[in-house]
Protein backbone atom coordinates (compact mmCIF):
# COMPACT_ATOMS: atom_id res chain seq x y z
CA UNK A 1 84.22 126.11 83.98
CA UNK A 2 85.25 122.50 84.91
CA UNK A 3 87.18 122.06 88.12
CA UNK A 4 89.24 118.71 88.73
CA UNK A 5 90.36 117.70 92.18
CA UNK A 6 92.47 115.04 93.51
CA UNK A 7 91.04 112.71 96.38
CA UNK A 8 92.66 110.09 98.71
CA UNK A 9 89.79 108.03 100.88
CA UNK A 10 91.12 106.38 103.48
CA UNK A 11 89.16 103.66 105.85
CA UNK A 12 87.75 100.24 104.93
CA UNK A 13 87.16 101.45 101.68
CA UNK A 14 88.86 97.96 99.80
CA UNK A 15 86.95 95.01 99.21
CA UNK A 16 83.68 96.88 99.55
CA UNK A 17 82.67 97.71 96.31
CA UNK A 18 84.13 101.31 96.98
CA UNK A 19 85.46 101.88 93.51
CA UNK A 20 82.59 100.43 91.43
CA UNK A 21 79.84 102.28 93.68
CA UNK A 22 82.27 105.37 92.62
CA UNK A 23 82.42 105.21 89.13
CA UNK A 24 78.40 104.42 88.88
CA UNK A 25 77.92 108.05 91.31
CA UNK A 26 80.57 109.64 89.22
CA UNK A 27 78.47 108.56 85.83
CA UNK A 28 75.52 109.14 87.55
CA UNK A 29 76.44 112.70 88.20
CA UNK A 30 78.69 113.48 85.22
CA UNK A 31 81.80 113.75 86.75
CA UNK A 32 84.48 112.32 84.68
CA UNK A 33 88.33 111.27 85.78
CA UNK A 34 89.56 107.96 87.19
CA UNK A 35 89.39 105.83 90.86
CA UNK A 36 92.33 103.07 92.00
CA UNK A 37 93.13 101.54 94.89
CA UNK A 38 96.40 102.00 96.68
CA UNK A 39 98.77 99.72 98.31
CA UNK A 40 98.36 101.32 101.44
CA UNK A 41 94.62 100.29 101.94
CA UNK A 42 93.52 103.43 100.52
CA UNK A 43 91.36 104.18 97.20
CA UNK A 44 92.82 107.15 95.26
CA UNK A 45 90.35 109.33 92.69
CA UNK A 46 90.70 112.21 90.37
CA UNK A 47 87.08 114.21 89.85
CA UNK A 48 86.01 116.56 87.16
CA UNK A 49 83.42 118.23 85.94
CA UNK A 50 80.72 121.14 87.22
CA UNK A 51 81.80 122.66 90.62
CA UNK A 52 78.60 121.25 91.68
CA UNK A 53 78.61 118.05 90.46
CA UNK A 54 82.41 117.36 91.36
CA UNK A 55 81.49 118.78 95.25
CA UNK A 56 78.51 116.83 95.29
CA UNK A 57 80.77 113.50 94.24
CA UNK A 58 82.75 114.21 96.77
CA UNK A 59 80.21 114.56 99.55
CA UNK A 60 79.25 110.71 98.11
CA UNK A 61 82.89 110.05 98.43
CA UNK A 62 82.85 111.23 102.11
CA UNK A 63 79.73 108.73 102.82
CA UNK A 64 80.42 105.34 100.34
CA UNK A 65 78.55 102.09 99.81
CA UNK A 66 76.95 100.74 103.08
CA UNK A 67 79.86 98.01 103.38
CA UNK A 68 82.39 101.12 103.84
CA UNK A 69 83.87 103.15 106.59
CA UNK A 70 84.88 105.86 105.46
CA UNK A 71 87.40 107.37 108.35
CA UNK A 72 88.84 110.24 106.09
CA UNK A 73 88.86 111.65 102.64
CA UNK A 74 91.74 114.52 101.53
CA UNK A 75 90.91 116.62 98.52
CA UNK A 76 93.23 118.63 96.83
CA UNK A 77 93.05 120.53 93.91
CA UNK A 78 94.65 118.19 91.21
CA UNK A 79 98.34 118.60 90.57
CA UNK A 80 99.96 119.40 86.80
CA UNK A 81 99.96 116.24 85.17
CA UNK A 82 96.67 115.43 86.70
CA UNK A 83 94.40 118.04 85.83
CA UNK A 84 94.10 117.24 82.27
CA UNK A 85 91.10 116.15 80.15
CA UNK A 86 89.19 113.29 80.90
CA UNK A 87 86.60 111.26 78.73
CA UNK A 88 84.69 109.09 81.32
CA UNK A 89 84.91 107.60 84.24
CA UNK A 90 87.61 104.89 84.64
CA UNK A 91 89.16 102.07 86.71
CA UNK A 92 92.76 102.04 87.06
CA UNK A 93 94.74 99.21 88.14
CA UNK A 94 95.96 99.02 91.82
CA UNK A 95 99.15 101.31 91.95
């Protein structure tokens, strides 16, 4: 059973490569769902797939490329509207 979860990473996490490195751990791993970054210097990601492989995303998310510092990450499971199917892996636009 597929579990999808809703993260906000907060830090220097824009202009690192944050949401590329992302969506190459989240293919990497099979995780499917979608990564932005936020006005408010935050990047903002929706993850699922295995229990396993969507914890094990996250513990990447917690970490990041070397150029980030990553100061906190909130994970929540993902809200109605949000927790629906997802294909792949994508980039959203900047919201």
């Amino acid at each position: 059973m597929d579990v999808t979860r809703h993260l906000r990473v907060f830090g220097l996490v824009q202009g690192v490569g944050y949401r590329e490195a992302l969506r190459a751990e989240a293919d990497r791993l099979g995780v499917r769902g979608w990564v932005r970054n936020r006005r408010d210097g935050s990047v903002e990601a929706v993850a699922q797939g295995a229990p396993e492989a969507v914890d094990a995303l996250i513990a990447w998310v917690r970490r990041g490329p070397p150029a980030a510092r990553v100061t906190q990450v909130d994970v929540q499971p993902a809200a109605a509207g949000l927790d629906r199917s997802y294909p792949d892996f994508d980039r959203l636009p900047s919201a």
